[in-house]
Protein backbone atom coordinates (compact mmCIF):
# COMPACT_ATOMS: atom_id res chain seq x y z
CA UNK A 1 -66.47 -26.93 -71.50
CA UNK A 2 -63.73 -27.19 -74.11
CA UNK A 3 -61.83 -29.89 -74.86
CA UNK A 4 -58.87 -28.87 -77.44
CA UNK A 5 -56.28 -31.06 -79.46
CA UNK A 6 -53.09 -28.57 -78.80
CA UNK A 7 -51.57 -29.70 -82.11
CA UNK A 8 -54.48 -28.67 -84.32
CA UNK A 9 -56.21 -26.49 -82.62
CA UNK A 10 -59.32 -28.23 -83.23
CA UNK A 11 -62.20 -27.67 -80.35
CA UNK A 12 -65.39 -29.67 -79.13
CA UNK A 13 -67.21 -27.99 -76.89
CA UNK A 14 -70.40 -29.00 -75.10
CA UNK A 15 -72.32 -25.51 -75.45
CA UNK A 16 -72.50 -22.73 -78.24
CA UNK A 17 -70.47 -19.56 -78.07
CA UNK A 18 -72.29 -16.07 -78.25
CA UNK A 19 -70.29 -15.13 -81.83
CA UNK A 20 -71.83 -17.93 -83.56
CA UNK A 21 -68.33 -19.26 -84.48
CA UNK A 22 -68.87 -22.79 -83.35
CA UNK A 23 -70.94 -25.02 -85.15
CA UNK A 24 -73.74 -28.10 -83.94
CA UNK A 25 -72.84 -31.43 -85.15
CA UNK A 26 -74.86 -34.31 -83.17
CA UNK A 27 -75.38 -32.03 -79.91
CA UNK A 28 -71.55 -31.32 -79.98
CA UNK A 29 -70.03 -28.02 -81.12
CA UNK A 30 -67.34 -28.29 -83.22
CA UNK A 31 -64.31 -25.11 -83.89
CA UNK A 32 -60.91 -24.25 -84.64
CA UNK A 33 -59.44 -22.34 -81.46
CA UNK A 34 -57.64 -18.54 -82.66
CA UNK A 35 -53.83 -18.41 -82.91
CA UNK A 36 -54.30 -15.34 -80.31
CA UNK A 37 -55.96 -17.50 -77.65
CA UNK A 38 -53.68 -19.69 -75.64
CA UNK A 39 -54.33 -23.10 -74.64
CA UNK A 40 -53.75 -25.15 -70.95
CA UNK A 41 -55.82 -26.47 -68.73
CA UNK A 42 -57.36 -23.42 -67.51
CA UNK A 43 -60.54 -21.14 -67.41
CA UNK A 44 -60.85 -18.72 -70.41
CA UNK A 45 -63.07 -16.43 -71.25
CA UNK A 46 -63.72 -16.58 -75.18
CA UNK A 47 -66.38 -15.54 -77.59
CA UNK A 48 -69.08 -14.29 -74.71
CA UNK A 49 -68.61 -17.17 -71.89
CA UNK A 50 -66.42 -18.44 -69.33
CA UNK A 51 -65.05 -22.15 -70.22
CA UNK A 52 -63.26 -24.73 -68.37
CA UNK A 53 -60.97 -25.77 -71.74
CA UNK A 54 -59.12 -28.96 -71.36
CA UNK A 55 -56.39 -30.38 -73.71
CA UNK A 56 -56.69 -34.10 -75.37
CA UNK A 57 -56.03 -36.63 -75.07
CA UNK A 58 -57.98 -37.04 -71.68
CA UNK A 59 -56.31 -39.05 -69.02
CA UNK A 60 -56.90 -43.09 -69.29
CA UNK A 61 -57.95 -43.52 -66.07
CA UNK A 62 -61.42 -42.79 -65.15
CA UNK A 63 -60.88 -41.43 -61.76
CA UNK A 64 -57.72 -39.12 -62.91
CA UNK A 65 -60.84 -37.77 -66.27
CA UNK A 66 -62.92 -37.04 -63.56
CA UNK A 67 -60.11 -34.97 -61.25
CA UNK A 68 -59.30 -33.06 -64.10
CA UNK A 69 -62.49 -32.16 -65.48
CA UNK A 70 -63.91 -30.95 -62.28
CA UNK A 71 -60.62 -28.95 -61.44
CA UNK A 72 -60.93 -27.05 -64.27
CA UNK A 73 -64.81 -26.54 -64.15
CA UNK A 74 -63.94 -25.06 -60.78
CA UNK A 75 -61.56 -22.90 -62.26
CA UNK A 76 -64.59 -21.74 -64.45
CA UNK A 77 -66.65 -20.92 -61.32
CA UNK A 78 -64.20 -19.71 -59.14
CA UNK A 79 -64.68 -15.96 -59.79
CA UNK A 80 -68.41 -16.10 -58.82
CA UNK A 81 -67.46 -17.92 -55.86
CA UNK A 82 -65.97 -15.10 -54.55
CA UNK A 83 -62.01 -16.71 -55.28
CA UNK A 84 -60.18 -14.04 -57.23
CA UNK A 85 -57.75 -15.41 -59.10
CA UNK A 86 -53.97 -13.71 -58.75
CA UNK A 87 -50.15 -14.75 -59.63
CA UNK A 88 -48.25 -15.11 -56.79
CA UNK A 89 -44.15 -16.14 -56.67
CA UNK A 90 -43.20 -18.40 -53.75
CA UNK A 91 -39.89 -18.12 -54.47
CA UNK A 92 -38.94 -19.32 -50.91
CA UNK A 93 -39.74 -22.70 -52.09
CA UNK A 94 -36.87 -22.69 -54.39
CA UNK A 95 -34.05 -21.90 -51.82
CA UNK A 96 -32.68 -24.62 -49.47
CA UNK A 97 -34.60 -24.92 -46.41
CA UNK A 98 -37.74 -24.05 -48.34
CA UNK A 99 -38.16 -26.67 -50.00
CA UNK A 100 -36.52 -28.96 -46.99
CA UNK A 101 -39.38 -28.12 -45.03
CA UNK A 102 -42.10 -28.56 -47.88
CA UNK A 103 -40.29 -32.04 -48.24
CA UNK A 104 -41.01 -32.57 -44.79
CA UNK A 105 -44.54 -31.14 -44.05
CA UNK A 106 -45.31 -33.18 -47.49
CA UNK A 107 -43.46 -36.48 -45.57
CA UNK A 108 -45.35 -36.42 -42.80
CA UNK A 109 -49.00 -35.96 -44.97
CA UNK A 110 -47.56 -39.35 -47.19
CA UNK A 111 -47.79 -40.75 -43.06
CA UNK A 112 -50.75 -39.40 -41.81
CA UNK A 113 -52.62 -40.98 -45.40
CA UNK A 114 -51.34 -44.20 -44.67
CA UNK A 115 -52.45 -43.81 -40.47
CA UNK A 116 -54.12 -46.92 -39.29
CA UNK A 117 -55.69 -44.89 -36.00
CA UNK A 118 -56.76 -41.51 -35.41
CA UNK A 119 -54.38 -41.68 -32.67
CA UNK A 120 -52.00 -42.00 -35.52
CA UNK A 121 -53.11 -39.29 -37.46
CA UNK A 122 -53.48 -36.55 -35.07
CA UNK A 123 -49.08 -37.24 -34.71
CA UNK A 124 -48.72 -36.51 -38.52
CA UNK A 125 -50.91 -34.21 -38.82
CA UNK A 126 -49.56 -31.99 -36.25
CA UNK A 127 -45.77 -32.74 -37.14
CA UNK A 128 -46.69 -31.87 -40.96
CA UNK A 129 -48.37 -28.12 -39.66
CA UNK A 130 -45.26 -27.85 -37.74
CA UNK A 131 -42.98 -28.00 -40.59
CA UNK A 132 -45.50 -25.78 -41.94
CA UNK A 133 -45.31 -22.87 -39.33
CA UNK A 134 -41.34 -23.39 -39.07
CA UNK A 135 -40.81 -22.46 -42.97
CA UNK A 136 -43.53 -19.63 -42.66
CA UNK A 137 -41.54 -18.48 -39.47
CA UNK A 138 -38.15 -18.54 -41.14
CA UNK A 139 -39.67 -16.65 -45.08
CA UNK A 140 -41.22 -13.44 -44.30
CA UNK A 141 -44.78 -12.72 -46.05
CA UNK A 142 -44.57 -16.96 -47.12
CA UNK A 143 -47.72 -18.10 -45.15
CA UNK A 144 -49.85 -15.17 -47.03
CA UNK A 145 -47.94 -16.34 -50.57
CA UNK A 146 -48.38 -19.60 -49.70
CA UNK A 147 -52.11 -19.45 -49.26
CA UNK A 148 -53.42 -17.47 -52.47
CA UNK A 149 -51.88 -20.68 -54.35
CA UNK A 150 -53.63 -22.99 -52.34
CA UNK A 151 -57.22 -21.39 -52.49
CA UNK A 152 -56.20 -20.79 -56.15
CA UNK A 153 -54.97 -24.35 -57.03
CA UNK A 154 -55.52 -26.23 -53.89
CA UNK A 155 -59.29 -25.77 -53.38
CA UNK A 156 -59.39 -26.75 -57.36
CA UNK A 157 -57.65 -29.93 -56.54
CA UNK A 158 -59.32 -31.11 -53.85
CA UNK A 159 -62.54 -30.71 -55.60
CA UNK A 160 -61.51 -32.89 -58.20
CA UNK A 161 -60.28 -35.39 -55.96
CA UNK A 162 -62.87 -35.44 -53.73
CA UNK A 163 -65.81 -35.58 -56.87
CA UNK A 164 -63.54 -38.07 -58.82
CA UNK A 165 -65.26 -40.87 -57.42
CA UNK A 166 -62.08 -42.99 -55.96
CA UNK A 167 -62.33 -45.26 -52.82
CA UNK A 168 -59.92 -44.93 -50.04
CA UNK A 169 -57.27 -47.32 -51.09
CA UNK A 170 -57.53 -45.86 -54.63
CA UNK A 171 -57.37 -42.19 -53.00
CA UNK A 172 -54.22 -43.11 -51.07
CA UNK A 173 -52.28 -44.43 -54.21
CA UNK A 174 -53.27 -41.66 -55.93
CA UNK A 175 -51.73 -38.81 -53.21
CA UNK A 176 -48.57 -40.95 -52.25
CA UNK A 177 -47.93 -41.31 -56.07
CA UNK A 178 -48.49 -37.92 -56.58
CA UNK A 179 -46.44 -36.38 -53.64
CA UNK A 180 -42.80 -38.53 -54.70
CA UNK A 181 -43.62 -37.31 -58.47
CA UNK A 182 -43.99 -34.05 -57.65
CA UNK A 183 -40.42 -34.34 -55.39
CA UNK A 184 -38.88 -34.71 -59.26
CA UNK A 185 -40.31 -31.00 -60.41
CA UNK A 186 -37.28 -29.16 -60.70
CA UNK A 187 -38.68 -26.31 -59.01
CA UNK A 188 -41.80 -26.20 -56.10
CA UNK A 189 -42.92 -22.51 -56.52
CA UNK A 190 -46.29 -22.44 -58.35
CA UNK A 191 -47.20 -26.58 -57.85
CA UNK A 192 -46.78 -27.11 -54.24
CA UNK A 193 -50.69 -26.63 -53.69
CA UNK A 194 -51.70 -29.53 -55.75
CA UNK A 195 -50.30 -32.04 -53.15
CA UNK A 196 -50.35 -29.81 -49.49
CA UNK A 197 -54.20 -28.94 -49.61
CA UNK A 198 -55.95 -31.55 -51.18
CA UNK A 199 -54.51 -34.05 -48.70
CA UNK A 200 -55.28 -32.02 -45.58
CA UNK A 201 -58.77 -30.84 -46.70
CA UNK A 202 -59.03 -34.96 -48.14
CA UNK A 203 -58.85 -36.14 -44.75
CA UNK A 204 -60.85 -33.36 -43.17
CA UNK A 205 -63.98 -34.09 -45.54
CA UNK A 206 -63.84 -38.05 -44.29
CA UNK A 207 -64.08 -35.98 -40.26
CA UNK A 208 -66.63 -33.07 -41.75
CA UNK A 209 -68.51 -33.27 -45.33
CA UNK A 210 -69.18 -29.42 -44.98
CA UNK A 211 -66.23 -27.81 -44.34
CA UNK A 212 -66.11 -26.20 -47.83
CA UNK A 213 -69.16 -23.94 -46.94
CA UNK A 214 -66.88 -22.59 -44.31
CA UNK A 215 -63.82 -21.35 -46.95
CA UNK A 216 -63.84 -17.71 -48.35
CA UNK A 217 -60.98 -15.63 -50.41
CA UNK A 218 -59.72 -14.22 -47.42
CA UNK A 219 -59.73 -18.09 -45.47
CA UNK A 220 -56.10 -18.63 -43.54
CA UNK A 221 -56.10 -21.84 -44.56
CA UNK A 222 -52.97 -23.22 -41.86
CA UNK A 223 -55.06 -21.69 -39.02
CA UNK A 224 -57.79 -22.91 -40.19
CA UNK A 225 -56.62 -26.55 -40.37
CA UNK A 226 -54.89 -26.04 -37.20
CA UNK A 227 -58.27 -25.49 -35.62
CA UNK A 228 -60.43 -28.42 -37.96
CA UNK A 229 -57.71 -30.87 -36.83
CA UNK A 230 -57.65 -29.26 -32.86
CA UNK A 231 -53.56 -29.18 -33.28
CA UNK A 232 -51.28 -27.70 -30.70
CA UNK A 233 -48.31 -26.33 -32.35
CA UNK A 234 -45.31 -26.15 -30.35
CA UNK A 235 -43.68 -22.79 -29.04
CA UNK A 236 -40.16 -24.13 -29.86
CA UNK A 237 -40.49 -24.91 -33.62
CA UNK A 238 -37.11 -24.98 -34.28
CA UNK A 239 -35.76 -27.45 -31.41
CA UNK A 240 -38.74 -29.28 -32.38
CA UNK A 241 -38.52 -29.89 -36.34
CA UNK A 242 -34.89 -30.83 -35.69
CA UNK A 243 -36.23 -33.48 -33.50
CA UNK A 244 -38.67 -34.77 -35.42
CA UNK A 245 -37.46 -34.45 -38.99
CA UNK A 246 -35.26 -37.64 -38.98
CA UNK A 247 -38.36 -40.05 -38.55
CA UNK A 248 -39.53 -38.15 -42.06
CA UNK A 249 -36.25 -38.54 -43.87
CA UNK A 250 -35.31 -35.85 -42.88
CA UNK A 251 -31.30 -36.82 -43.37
CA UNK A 252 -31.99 -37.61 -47.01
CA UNK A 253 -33.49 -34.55 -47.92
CA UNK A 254 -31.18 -32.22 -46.35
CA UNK A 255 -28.56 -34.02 -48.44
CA UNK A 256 -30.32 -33.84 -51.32
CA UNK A 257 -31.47 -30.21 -51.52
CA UNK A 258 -28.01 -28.85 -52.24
CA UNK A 259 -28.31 -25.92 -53.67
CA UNK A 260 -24.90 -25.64 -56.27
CA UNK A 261 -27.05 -27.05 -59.22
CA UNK A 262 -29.78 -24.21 -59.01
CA UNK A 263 -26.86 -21.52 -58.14
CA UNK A 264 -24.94 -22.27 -61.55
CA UNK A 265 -28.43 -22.15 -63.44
CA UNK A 266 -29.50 -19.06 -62.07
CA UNK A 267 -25.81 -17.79 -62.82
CA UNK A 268 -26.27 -18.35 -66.54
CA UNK A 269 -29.61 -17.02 -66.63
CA UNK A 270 -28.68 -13.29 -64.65
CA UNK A 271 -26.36 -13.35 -67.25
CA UNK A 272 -28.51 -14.33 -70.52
CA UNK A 273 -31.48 -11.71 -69.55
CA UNK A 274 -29.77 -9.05 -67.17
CA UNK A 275 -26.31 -9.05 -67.60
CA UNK A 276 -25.95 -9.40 -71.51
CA UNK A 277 -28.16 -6.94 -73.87
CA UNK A 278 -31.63 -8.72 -74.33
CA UNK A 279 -34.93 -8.06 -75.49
CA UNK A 280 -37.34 -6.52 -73.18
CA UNK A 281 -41.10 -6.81 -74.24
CA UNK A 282 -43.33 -4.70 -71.88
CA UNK A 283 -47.10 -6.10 -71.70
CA UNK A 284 -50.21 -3.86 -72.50
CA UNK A 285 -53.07 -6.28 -72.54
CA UNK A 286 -51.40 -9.29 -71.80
CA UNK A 287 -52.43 -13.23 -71.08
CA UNK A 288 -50.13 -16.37 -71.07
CA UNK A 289 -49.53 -20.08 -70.57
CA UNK A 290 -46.60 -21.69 -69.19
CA UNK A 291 -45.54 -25.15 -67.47
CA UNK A 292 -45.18 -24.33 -63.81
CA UNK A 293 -43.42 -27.20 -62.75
CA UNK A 294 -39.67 -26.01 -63.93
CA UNK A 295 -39.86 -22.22 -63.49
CA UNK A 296 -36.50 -20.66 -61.56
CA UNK A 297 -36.61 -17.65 -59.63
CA UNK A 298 -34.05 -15.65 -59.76
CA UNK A 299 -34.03 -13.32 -56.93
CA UNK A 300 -35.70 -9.87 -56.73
CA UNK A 301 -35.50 -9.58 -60.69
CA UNK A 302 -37.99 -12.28 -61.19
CA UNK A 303 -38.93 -15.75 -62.42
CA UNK A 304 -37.60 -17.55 -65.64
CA UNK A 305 -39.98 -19.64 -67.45
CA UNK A 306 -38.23 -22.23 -69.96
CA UNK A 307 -41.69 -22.80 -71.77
CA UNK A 308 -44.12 -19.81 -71.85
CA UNK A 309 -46.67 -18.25 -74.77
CA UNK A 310 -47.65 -14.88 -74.11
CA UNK A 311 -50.35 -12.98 -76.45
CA UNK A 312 -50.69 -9.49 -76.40
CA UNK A 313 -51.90 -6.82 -78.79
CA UNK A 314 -48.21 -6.82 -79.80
CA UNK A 315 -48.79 -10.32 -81.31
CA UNK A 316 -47.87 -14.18 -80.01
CA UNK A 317 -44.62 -14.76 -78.19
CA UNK A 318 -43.53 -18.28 -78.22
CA UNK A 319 -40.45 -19.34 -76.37
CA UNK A 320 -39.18 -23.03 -75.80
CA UNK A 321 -35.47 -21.67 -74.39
CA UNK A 322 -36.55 -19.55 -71.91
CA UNK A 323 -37.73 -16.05 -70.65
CA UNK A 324 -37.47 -13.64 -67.81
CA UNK A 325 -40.98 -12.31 -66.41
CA UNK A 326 -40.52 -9.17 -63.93
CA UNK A 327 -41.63 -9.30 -60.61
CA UNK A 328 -44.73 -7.41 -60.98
CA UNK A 329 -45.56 -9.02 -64.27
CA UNK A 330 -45.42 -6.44 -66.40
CA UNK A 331 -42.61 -7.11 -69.25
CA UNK A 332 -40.50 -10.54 -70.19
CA UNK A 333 -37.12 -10.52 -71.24
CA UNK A 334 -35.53 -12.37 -73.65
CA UNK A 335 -32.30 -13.18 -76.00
CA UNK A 336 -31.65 -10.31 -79.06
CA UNK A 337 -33.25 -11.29 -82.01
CA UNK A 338 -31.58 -13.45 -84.30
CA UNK A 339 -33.09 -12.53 -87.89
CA UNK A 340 -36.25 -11.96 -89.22
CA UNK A 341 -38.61 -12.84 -92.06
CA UNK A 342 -41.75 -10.53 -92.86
CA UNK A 343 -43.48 -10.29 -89.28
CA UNK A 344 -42.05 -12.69 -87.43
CA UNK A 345 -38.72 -12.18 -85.46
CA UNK A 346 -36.53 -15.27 -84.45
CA UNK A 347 -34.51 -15.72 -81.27
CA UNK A 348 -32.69 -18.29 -79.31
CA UNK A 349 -35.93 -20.51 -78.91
CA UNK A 350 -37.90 -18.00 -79.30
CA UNK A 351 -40.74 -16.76 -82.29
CA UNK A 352 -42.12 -13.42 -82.31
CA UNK A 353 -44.81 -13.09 -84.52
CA UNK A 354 -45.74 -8.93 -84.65
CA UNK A 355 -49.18 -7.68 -85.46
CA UNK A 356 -49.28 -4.20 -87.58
CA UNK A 357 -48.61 -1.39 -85.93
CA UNK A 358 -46.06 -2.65 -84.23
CA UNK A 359 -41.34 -3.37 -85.01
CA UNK A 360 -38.50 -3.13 -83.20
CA UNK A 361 -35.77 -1.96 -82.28
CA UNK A 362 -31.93 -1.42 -80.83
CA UNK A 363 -30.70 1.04 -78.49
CA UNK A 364 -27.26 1.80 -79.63
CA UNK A 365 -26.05 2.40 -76.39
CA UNK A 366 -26.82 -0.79 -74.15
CA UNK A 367 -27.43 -3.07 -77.32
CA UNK A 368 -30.84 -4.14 -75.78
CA UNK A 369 -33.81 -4.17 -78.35
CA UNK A 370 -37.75 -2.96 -77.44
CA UNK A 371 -41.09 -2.92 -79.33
CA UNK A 372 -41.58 0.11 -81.08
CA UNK A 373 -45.18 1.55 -81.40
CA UNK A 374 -45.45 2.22 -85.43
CA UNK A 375 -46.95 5.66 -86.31
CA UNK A 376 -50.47 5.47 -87.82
């Protein structure tokens, strides 16, 4: 494990690497983390082994340390679990009656956490798969999107919840909290699974403490809840969600999840990285961080990232205004460069910083600027 001030740089780490580039102090490993190497929460592999790296400071609480330690050392595991780890858009969740109908499903959990009877329960439980099966009925290919973030992030979470040591009341604050500050993310796409699964598979490990053994990378994880919980679903989803969505605010919701605000700032960024000439960096060997909770698709052309670091053998791309990454993930766009100094190129909230080998430059004709492979 890894635990990094982001500021610094500046690593402690519980175990030595394999270069020798960390050194023993008092049974702790101290080390400056590479400018090349980017840091999150996340699992890296660096120097020889896979870590679980963690930035300081370290949550207060002790229960919230222990969450997101373990979700993390999961991360670092999750490959020889069998979980291979893939990006995934749910850009449905973005659009009107995707996120409604998140909003809802994530309503009706808040309920079933608070239930009093199992009576009580089962009625959430099967009103918040409902919502569930409605918004996979109404986005094509959503319930397979929708799942490799869960058994990506979800599983993660629930570990940590579940290993974090809270008691039930504490358990309950901590997912009701959670669920109405995750409702002020300006965008749902790539966080939704830290609040759906943990909850379900939460109140599944209180009915079954080895339901885990049964999950693989290929796990449905809808039907299979469907099935743990014994829910009927009904045949007429849509009559039914209408009927049921105004005991989960459902009149609020609707109202709030006007979609004019999004339109205007997708508007202004088809225009910034499609429309207008740009900067288009294609990726050879690429690997990036990014803050997932204000991302904006924008269509078929991709997803724009306001904060993302990207490091490639290109160099370190550092953007704080900003970015277009393609569909497939395999270029970002950005504003034309703004002036330079030596090997780093500035932007609109951007930094470029080159390695040899590599410049750039304009194409007369559309006024769009590339990376340009130096001759050696």
């Amino acid at each position: 494990m890894i635990l990094i001030d982001p500021r610094t740089r500046e690593l402690v780490a519980n175990e030595p690497d394999t270069a020798g580039i960390l050194k023993l102090n008092r049974n702790i490993y101290y080390g400056v983390l590479p400018g090349n190497v980017n840091i999150a929460n996340t699992a890296i592999n660096w120097n020889g082994k896979r870590w679980a790296m963690i930035m300081l400071p370290l949550p207060q609480n002790k229960q919230d340390r222990i969450n997101l330690l373990a979700h993390e050392s999961f991360h670092r595991i999750q490959p020889s679990l069998g979980f291979t780890l893939s990006n995934v858009e749910n850009n449905h969740l973005d659009q009107k009656d995707g996120r409604i109908y998140l909003r809802l499903e994530l309503e009706a959990l808040k309920k079933a956490i608070k239930s009093s009877s199992e009576k009580e329960l089962q009625h959430h439980l099967t009103n918040a798969l409902t919502f569930r099966k409605y918004r996979h009925a109404i986005y094509s290919k959503s319930d397979s999107t929708e799942n490799i973030l869960e058994l990506n992030e979800g599983i993660a979470e629930v570990t940590g919840v579940i290993v974090s040591g809270r008691n039930k009341a504490q358990t309950t604050t901590f997912f009701l909290n959670g669920i109405d500050g995750f409702y002020r993310n300006p965008t749902f796409v790539r966080s939704f699974a830290y609040y759906t699964t943990p909850v379900y598979f939460y109140l599944l490990y209180n009915k079954n403490k080895t339901w885990s053994e049964k999950i693989t990378a290929k796990t449905d994880l809808t039907s299979y809840l469907i099935k743990a919980f014994n829910v009927n679903i009904p045949i007429e989803l849509k009559t039914t969600v209408e009927n049921i969505a105004i005991n989960y605010n459902g009149e609020v919701i609707i109202q709030q999840e006007k979609e004019e605000k999004t339109k205007q700032l997708i508007a202004e960024y088809r225009f910034k990285f499609i429309d207008q000439p740009h900067f288009e960096i294609k990726f050879e060997k690429m690997n990036v961080s990014f803050d997932p909770r204000n991302i904006i698709p924008i269509e078929d052309k991709g997803t724009v990232y306001p904060n993302i670091r990207v490091t490639d053998l290109w160099g370190i791309l550092t953007v704080e205004n900003g970015a277009l990454m393609s569909s497939n993930w395999d270029k970002i766009s950005i504003s034309n460069p703004a002036r330079t100094e030596d090997r780093k190129i500035f932007g609109d909230g951007w930094i470029l910083e080159l390695t040899d080998g590599y410049t750039i430059e304009k194409d007369g004709a559309s006024g769009n600027y590339k990376l340009k492979v130096i001759d050696r």
